[in-house]
N, C-alpha and C. Protein backbone atom coordinates (compact mmCIF):
# COMPACT_ATOMS: atom_id res chain seq x y z
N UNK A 1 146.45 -77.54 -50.65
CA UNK A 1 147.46 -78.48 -51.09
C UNK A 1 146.90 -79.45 -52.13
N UNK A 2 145.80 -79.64 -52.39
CA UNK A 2 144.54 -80.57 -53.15
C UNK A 2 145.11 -80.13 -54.28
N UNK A 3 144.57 -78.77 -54.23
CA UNK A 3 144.66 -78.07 -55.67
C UNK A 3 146.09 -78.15 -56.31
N UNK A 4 146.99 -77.81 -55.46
CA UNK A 4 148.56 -78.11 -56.00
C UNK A 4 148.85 -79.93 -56.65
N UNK A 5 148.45 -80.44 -55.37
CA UNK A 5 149.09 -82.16 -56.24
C UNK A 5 147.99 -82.14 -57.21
N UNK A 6 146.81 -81.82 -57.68
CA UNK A 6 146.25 -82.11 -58.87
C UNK A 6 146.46 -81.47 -59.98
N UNK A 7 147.13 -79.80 -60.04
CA UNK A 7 148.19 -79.37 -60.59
C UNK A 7 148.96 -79.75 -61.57
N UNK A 8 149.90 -80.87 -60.48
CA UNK A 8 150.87 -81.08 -60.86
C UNK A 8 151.41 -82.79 -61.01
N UNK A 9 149.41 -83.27 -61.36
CA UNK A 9 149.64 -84.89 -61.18
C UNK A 9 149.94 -85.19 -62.53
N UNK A 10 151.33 -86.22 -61.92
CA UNK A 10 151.85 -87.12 -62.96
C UNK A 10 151.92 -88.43 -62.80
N UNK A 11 150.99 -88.94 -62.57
CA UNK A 11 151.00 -90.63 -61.75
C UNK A 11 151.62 -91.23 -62.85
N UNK A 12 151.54 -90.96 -64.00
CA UNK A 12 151.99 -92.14 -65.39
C UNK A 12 153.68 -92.21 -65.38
N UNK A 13 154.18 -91.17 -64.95
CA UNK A 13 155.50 -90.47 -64.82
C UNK A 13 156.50 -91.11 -63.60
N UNK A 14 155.52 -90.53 -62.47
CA UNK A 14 155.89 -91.05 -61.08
C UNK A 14 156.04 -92.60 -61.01
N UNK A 15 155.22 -93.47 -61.44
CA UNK A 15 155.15 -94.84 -61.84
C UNK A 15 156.11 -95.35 -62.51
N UNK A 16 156.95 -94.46 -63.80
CA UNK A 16 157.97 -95.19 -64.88
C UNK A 16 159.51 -95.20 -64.06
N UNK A 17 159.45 -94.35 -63.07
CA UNK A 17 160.54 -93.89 -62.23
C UNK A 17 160.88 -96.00 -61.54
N UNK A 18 162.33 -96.02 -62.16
CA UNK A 18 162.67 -97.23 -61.01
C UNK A 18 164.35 -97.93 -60.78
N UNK A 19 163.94 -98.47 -59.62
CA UNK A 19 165.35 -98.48 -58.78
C UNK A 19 166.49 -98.55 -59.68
N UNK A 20 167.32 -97.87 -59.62
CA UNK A 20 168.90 -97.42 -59.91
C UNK A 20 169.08 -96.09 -61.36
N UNK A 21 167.68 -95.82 -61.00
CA UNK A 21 167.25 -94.55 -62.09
C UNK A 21 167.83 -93.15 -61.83
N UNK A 22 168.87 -92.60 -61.96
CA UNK A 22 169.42 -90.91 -61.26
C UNK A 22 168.54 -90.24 -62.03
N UNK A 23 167.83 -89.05 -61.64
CA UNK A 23 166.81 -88.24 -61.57
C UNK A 23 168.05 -86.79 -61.26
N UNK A 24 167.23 -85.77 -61.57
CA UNK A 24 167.01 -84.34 -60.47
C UNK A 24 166.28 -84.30 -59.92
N UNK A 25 166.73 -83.59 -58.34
CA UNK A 25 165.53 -83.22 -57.67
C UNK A 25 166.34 -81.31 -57.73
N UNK A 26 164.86 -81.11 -57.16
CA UNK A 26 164.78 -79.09 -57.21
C UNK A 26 164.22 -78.98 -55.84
N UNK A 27 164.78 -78.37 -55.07
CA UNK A 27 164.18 -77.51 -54.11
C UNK A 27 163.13 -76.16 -54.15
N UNK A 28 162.34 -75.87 -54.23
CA UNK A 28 161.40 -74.59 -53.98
C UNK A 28 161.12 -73.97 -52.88
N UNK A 29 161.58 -73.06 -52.35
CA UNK A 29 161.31 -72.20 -50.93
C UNK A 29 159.49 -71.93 -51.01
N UNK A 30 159.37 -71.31 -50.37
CA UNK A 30 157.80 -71.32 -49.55
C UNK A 30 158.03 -70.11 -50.93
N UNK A 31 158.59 -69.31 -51.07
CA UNK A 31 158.36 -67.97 -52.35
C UNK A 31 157.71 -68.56 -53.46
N UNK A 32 158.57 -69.97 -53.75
CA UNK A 32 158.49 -70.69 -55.14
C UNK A 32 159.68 -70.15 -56.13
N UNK A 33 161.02 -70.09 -55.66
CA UNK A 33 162.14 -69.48 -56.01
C UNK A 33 162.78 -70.84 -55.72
N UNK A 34 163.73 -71.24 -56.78
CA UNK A 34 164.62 -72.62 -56.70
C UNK A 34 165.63 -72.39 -55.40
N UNK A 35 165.53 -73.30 -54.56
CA UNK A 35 166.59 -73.01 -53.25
C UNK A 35 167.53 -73.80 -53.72
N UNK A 36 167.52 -74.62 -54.24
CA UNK A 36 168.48 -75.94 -54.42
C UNK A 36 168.20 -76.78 -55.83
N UNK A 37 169.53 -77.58 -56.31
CA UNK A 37 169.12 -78.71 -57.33
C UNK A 37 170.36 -79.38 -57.26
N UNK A 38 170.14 -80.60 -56.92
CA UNK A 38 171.01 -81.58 -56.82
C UNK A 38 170.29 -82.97 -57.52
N UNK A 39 171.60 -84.47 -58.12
CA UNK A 39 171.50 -85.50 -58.21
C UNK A 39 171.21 -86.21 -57.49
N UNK A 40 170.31 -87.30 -57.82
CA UNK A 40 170.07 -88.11 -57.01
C UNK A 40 169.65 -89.80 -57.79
N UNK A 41 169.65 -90.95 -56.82
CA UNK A 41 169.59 -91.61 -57.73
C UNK A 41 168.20 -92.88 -56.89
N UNK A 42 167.41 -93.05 -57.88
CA UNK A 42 166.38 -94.21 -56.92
C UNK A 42 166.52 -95.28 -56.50
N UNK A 43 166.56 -95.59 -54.86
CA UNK A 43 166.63 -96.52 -54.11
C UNK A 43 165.44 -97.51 -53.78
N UNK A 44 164.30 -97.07 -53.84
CA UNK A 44 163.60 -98.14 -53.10
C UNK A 44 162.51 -97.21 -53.34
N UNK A 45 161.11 -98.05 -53.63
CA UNK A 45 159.44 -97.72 -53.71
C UNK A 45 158.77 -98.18 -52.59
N UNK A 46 157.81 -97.64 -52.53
CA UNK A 46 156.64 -98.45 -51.15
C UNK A 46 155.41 -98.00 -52.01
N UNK A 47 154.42 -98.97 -51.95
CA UNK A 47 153.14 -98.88 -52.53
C UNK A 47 152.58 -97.85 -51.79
N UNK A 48 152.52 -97.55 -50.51
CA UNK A 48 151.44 -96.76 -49.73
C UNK A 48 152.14 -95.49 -50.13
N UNK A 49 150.96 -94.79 -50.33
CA UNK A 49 151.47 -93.64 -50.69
C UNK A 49 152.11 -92.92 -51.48
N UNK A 50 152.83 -93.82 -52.27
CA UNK A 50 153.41 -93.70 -53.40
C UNK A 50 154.86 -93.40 -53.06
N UNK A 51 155.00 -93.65 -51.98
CA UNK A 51 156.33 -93.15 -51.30
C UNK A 51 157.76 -93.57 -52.29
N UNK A 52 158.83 -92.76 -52.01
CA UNK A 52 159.79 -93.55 -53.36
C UNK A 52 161.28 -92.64 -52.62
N UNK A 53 161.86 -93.67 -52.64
CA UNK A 53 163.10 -93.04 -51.91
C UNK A 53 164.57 -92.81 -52.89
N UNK A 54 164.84 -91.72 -52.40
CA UNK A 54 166.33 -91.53 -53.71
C UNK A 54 167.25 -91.34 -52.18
N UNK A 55 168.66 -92.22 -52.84
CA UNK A 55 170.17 -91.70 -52.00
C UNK A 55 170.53 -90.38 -52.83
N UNK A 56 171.05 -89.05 -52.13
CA UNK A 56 171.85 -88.05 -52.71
C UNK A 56 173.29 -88.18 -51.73
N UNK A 57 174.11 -87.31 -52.21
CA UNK A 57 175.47 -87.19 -51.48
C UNK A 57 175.20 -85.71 -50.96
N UNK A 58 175.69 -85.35 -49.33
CA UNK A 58 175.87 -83.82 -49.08
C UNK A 58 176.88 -83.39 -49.96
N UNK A 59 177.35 -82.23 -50.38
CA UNK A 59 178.55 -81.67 -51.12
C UNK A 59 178.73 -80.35 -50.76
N UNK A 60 177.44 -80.10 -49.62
CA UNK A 60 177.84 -78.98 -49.29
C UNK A 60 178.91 -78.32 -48.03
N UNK A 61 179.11 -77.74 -47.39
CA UNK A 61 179.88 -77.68 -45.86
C UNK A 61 179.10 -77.76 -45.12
N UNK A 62 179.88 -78.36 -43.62
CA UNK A 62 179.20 -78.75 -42.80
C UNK A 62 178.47 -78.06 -41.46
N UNK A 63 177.36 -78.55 -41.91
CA UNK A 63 175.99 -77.75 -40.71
C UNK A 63 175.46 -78.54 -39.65
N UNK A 64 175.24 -77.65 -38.56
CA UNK A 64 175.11 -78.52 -37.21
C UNK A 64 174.13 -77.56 -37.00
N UNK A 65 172.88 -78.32 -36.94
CA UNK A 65 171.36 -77.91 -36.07
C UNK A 65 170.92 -78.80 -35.21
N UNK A 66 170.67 -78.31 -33.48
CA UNK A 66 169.74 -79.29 -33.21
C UNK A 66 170.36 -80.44 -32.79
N UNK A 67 171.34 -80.48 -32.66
CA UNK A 67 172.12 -82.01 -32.54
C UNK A 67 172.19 -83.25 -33.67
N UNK A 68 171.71 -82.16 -34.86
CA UNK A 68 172.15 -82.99 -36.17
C UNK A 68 173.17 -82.42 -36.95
N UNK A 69 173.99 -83.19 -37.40
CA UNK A 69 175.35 -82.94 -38.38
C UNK A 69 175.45 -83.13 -39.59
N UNK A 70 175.06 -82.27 -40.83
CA UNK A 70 175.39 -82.33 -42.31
C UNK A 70 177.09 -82.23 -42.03
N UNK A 71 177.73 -83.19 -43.03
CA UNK A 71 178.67 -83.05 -43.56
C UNK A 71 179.23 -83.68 -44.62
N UNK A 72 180.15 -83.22 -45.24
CA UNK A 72 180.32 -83.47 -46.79
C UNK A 72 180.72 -85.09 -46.83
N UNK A 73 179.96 -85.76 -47.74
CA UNK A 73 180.50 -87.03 -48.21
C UNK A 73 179.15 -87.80 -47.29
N UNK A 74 178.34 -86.98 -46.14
CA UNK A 74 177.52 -88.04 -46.32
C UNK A 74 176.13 -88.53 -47.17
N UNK A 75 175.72 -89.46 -46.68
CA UNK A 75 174.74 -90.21 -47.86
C UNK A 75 173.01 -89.64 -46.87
N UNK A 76 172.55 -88.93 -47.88
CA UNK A 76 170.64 -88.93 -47.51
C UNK A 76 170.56 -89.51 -48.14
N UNK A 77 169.27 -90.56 -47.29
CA UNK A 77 168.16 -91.42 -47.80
C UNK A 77 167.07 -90.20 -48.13
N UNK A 78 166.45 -90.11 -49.23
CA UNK A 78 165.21 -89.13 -48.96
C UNK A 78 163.85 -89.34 -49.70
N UNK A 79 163.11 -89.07 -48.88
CA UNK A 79 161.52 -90.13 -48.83
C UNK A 79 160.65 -88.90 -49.46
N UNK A 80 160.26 -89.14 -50.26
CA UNK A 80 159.50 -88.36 -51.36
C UNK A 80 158.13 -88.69 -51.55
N UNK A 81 156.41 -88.23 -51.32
CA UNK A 81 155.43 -88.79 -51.98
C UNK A 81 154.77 -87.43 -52.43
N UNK A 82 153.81 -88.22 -53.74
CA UNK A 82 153.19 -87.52 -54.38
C UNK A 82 151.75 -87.18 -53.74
N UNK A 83 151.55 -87.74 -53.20
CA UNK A 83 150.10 -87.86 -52.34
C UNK A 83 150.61 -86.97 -50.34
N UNK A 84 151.64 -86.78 -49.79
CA UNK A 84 151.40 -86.91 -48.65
C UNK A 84 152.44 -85.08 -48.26
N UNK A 85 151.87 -84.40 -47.53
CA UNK A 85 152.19 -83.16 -47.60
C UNK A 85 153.74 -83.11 -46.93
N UNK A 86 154.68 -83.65 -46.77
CA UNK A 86 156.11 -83.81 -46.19
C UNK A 86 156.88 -84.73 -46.56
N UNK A 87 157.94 -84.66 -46.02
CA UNK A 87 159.10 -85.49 -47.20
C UNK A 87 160.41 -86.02 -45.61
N UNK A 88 160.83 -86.65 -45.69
CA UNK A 88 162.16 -87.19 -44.71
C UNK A 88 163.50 -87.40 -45.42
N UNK A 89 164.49 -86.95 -44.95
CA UNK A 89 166.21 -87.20 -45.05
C UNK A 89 166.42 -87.88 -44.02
N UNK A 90 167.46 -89.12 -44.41
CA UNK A 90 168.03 -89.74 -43.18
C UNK A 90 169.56 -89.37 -43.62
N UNK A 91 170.00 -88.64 -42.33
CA UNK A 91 171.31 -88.22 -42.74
C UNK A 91 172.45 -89.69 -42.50
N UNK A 92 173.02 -89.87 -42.84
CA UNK A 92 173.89 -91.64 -42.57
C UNK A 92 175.61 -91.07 -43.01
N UNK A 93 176.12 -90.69 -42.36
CA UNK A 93 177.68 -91.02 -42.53
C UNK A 93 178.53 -91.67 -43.13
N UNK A 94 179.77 -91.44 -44.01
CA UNK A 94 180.17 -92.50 -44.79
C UNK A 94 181.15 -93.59 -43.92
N UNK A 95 180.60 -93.38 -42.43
CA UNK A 95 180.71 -94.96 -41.51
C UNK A 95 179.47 -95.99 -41.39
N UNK A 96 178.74 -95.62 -42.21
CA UNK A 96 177.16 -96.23 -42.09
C UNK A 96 176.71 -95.94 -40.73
N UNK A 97 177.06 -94.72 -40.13
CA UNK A 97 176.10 -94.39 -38.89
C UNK A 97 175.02 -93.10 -39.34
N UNK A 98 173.86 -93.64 -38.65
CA UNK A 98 172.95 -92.69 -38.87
C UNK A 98 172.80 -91.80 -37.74
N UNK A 99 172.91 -90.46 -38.77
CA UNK A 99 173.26 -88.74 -37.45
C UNK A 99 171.73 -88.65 -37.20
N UNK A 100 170.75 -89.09 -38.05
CA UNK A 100 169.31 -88.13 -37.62
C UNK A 100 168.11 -88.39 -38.88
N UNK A 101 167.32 -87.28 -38.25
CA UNK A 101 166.96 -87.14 -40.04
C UNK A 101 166.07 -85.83 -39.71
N UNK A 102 166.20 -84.94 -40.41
CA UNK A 102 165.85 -84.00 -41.03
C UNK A 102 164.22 -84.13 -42.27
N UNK A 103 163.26 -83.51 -41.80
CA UNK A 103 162.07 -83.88 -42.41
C UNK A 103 161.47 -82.18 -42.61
N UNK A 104 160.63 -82.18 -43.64
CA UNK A 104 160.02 -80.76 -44.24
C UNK A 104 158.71 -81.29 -44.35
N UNK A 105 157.88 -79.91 -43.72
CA UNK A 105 156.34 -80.21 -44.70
C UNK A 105 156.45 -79.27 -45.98
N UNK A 106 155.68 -79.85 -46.71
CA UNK A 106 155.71 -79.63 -48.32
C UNK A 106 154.62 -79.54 -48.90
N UNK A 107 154.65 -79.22 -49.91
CA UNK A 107 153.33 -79.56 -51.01
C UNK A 107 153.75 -81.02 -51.46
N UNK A 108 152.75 -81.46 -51.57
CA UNK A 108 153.23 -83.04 -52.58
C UNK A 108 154.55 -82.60 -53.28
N UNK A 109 154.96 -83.93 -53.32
CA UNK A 109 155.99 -84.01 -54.64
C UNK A 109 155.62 -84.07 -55.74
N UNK A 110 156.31 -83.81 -56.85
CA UNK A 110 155.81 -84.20 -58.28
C UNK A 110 157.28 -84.62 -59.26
N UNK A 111 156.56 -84.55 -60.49
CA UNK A 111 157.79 -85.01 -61.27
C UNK A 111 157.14 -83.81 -62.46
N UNK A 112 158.92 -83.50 -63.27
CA UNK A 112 158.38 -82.47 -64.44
C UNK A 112 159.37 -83.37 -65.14
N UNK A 113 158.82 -84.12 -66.25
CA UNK A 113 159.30 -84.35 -67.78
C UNK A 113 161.06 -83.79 -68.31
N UNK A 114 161.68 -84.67 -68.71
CA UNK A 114 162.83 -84.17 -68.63
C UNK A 114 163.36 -83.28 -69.71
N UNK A 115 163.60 -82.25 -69.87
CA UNK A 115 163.95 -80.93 -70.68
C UNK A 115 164.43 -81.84 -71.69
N UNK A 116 164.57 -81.27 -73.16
CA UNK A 116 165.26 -81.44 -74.39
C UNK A 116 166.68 -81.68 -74.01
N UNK A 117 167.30 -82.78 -74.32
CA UNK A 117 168.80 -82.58 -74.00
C UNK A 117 169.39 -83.23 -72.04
N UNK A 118 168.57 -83.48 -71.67
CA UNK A 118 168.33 -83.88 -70.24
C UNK A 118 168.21 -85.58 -70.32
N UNK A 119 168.86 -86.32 -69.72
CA UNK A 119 168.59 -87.73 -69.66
C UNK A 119 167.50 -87.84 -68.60
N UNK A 120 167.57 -87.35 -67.79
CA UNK A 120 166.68 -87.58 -66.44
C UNK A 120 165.46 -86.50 -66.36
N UNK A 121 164.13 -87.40 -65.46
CA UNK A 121 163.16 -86.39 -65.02
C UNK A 121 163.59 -85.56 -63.38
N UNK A 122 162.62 -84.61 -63.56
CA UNK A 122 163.56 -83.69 -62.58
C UNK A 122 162.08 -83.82 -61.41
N UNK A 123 161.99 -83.91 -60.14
CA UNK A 123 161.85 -84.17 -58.72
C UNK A 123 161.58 -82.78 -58.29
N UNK A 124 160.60 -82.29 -57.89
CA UNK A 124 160.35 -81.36 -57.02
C UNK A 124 159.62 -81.16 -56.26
N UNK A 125 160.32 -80.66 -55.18
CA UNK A 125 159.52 -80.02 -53.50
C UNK A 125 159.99 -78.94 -53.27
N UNK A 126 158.63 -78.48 -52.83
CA UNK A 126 158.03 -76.88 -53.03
C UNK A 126 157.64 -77.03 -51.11
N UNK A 127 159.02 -76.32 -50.30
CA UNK A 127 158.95 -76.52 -48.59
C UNK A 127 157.68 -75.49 -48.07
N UNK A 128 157.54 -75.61 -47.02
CA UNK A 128 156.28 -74.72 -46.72
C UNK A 128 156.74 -74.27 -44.89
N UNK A 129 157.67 -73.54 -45.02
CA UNK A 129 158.39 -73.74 -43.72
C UNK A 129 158.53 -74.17 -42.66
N UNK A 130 157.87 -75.06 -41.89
CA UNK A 130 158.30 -75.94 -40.83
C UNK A 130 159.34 -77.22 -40.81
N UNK A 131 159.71 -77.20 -39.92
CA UNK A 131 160.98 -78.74 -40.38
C UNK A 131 161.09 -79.34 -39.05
N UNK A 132 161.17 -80.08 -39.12
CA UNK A 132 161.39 -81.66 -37.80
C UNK A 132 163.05 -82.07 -37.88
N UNK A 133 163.83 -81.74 -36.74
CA UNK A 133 165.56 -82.35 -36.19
C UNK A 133 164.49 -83.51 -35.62
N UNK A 134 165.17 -84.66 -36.17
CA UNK A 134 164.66 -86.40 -35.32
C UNK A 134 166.14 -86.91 -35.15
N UNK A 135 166.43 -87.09 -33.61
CA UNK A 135 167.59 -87.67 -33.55
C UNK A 135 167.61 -89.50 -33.03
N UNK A 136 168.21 -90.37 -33.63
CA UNK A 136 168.21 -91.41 -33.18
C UNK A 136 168.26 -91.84 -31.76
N UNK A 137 167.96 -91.08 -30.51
CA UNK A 137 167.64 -91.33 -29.76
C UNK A 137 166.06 -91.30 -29.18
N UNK A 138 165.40 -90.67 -30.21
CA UNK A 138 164.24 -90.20 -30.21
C UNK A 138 163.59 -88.68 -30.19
N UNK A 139 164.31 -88.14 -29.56
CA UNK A 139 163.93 -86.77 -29.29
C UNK A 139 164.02 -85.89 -30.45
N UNK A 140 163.20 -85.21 -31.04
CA UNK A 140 163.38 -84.11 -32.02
C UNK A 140 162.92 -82.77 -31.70
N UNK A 141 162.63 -82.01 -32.53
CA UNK A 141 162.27 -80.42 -31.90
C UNK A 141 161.88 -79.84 -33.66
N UNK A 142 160.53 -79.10 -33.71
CA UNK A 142 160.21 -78.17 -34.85
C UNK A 142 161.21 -77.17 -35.06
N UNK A 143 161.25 -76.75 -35.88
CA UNK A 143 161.70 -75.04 -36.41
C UNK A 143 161.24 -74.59 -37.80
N UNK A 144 161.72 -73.25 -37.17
CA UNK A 144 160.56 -72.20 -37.89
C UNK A 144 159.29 -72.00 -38.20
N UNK A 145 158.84 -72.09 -36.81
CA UNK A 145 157.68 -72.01 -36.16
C UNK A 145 157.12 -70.58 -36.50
N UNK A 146 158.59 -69.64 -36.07
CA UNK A 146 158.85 -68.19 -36.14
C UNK A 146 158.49 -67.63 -37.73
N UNK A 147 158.90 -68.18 -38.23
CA UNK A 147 158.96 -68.40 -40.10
C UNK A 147 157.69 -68.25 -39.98
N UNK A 148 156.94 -69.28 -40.10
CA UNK A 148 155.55 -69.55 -40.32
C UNK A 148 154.43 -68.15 -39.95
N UNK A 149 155.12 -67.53 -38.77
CA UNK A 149 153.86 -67.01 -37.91
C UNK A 149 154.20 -65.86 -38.63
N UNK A 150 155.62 -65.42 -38.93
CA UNK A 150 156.03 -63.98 -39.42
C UNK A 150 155.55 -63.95 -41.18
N UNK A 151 155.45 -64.89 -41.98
CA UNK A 151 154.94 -64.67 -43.17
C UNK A 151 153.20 -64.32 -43.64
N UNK A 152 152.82 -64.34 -42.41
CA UNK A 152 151.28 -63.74 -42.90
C UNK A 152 150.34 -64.51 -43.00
N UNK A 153 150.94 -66.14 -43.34
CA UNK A 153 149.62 -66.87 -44.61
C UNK A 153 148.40 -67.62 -43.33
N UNK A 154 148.24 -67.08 -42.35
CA UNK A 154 147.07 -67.18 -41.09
C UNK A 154 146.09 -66.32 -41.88
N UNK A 155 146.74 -65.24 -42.03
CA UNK A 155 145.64 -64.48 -42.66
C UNK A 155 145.17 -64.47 -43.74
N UNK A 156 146.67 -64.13 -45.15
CA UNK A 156 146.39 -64.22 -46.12
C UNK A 156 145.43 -65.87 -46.81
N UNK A 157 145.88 -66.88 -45.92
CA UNK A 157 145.41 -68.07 -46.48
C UNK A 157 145.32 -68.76 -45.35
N UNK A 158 144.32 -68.56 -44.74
CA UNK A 158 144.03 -69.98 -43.28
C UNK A 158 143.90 -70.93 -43.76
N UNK A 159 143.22 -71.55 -44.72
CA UNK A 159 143.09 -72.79 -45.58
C UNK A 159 144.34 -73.44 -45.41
N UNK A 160 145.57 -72.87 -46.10
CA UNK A 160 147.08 -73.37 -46.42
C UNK A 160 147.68 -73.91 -45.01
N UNK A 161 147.57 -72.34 -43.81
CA UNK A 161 147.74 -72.54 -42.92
C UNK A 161 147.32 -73.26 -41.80
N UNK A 162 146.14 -73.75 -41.88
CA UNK A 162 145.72 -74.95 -41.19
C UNK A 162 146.19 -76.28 -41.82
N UNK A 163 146.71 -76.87 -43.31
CA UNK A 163 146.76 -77.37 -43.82
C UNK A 163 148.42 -77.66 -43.18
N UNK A 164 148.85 -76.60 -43.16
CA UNK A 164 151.00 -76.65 -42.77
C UNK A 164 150.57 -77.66 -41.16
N UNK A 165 150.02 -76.90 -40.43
CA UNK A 165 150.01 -77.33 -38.97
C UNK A 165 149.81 -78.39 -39.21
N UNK A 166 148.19 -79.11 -39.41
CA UNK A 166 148.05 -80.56 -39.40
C UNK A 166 148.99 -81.68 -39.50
N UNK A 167 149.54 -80.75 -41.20
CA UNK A 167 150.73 -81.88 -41.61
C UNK A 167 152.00 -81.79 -40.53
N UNK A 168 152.58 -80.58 -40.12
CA UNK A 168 153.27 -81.14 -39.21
C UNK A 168 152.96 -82.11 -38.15
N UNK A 169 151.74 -81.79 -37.63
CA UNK A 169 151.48 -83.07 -36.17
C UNK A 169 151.64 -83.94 -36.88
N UNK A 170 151.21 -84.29 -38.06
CA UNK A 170 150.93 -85.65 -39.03
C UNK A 170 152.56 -86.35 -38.84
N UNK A 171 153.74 -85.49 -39.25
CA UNK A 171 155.33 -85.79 -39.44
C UNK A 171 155.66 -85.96 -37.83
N UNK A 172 155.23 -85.56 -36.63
CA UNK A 172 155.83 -85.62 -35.90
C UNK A 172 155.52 -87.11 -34.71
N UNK A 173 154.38 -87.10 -35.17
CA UNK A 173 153.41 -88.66 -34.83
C UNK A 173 154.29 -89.60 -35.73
N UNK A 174 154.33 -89.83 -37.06
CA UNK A 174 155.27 -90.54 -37.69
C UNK A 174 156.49 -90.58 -37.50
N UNK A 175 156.99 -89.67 -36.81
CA UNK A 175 158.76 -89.86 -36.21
C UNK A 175 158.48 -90.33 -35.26
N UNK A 176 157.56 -90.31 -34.39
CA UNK A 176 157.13 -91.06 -32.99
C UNK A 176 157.19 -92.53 -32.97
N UNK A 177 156.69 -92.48 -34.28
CA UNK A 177 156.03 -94.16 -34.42
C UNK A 177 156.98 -95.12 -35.72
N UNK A 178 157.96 -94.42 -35.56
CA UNK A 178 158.71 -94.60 -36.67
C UNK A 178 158.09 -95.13 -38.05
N UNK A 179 157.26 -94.47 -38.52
CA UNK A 179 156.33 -94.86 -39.75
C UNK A 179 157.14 -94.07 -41.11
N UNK A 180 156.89 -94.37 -41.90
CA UNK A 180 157.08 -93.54 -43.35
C UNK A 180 156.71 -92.37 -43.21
N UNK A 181 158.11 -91.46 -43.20
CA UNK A 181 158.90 -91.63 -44.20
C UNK A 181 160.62 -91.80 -43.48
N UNK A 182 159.94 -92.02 -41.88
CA UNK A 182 161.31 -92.28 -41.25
C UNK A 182 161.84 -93.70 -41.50
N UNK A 183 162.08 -93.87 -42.26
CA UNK A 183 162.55 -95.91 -42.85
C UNK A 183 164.13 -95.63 -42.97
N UNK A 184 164.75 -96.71 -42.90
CA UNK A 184 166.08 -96.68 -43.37
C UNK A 184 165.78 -97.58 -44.18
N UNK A 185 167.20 -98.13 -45.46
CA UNK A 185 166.77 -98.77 -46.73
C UNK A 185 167.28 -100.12 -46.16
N UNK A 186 167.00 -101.43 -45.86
CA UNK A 186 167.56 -102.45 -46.03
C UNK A 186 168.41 -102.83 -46.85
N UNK A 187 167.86 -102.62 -48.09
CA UNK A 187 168.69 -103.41 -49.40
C UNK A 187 169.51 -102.82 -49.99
N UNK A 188 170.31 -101.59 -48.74
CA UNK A 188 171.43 -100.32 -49.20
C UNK A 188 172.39 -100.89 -48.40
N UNK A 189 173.54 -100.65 -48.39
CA UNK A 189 174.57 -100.63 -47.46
C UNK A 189 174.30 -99.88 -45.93
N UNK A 190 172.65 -98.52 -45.70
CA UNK A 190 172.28 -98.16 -45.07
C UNK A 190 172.21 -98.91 -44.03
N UNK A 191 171.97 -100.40 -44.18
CA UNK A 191 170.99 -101.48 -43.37
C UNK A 191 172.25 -101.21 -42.36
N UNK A 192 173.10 -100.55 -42.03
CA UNK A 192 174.15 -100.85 -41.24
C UNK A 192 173.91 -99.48 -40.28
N UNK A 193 173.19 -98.40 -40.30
CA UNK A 193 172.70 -97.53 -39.89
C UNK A 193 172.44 -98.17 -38.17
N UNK A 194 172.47 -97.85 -37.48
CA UNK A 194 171.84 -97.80 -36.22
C UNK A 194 170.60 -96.51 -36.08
N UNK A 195 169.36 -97.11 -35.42
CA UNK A 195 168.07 -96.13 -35.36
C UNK A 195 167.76 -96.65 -34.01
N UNK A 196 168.35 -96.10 -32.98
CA UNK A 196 167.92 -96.42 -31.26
C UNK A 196 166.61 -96.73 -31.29
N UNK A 197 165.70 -95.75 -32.06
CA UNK A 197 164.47 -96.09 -31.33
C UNK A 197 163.42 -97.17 -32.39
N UNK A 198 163.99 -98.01 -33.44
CA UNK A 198 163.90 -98.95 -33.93
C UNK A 198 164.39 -100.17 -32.74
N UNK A 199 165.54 -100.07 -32.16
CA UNK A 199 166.43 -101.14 -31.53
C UNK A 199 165.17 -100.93 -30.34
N UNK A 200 164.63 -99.71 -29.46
CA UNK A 200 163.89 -99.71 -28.65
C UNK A 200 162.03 -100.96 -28.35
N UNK A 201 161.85 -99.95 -29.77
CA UNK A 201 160.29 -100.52 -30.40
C UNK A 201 160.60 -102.33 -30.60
N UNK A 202 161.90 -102.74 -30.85
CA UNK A 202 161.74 -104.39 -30.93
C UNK A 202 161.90 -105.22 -29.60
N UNK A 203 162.34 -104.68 -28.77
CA UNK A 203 162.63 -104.56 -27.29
C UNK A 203 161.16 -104.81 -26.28
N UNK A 204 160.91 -103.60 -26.76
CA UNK A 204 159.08 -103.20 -26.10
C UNK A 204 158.23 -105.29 -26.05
């Protein structure tokens, strides 16, 4: 994963990016085949890590995994770094309730320069198949565990594949501990979100 974010480092780039800036982001499957490309627009930075959060809108139909609910019209928060191997969606409803959040391990993020004719730089994550359901009660669950074991890369690449695992424990300790990149935005209309196990941890 070293070799990829140095690749594809654009710190001068990643840096010019700022709040109320609409971007593209691109999806990349574990192949490196575009899964997705949608708008998005920048909400909020955090120094550590370089972390940098964009709101998108779902537009697609609605999907239920896990005891989480995509559906059209609502708002992801989604937590992006260039430095850290996974990424977080907070799915939020257009009642300002928050359904969950949905998290990928990844290769770093990066940024690619915006095409001739393009106002915006374009956002990409390149998934590496595992994913984290985090439901606001706390409880979440992996998938495609199955994915992982059936594509080979134990063998073809233990390096990579020790590299996927880690980072998942890494994402699932951070949903534990509600750390970055599980944040909701304060200074969004989000702040109206309910996160049980935020309301819990102030309690403690």
């Amino acid at each position: 994963m070293e070799e990829h974010r140095i690749a594809h480092q654009a710190e001068d780039l990643w840096h010019t990016l700022a709040v109320g800036q609409e971007i593209t982001v691109v999806k990349r499957s574990p192949s490196g085949d575009v899964a997705a490309r949608y708008p998005a627009t920048v909400v909020a930075r955090e120094t550590a890590d370089q972390w940098l959060a964009l709101k998108a809108v779902w537009t697609y139909k609605r999907i239920e995994m896990n005891g989480l609910t995509f559906s059209p019209g609502d708002h992801l928060i989604e937590w992006f770094s260039p430095v850290q191997s996974f990424n977080a969606f907070a799915v939020i409803s257009p009642e300002h309730v928050l359904r969950g959040w949905y998290a990928n391990v990844t290769y770093p993020a990066y940024l690619e320069s915006s095409p001739a004719g393009e106002p915006s730089p374009t956002l990409v994550w390149h998934d590496l198949y595992l994913d984290l359901v985090g439901l606001p009660d706390g409880t979440y669950v992996v998938l495609d565990e199955d994915e992982l074991a059936e594509s080979g890369l134990q063998t073809r690449d233990p390096g990579l594949h020790a590299e996927i695992v880690a980072a998942n424990a890494e994402l699932v300790q951070r949903f534990i501990k509600h750390q970055l990149p599980f944040r909701l935005i304060d200074s969004t209309d989000e702040c109206r979100a309910h996160d049980r196990r935020q309301s819990q941890n102030e309690s403690d």
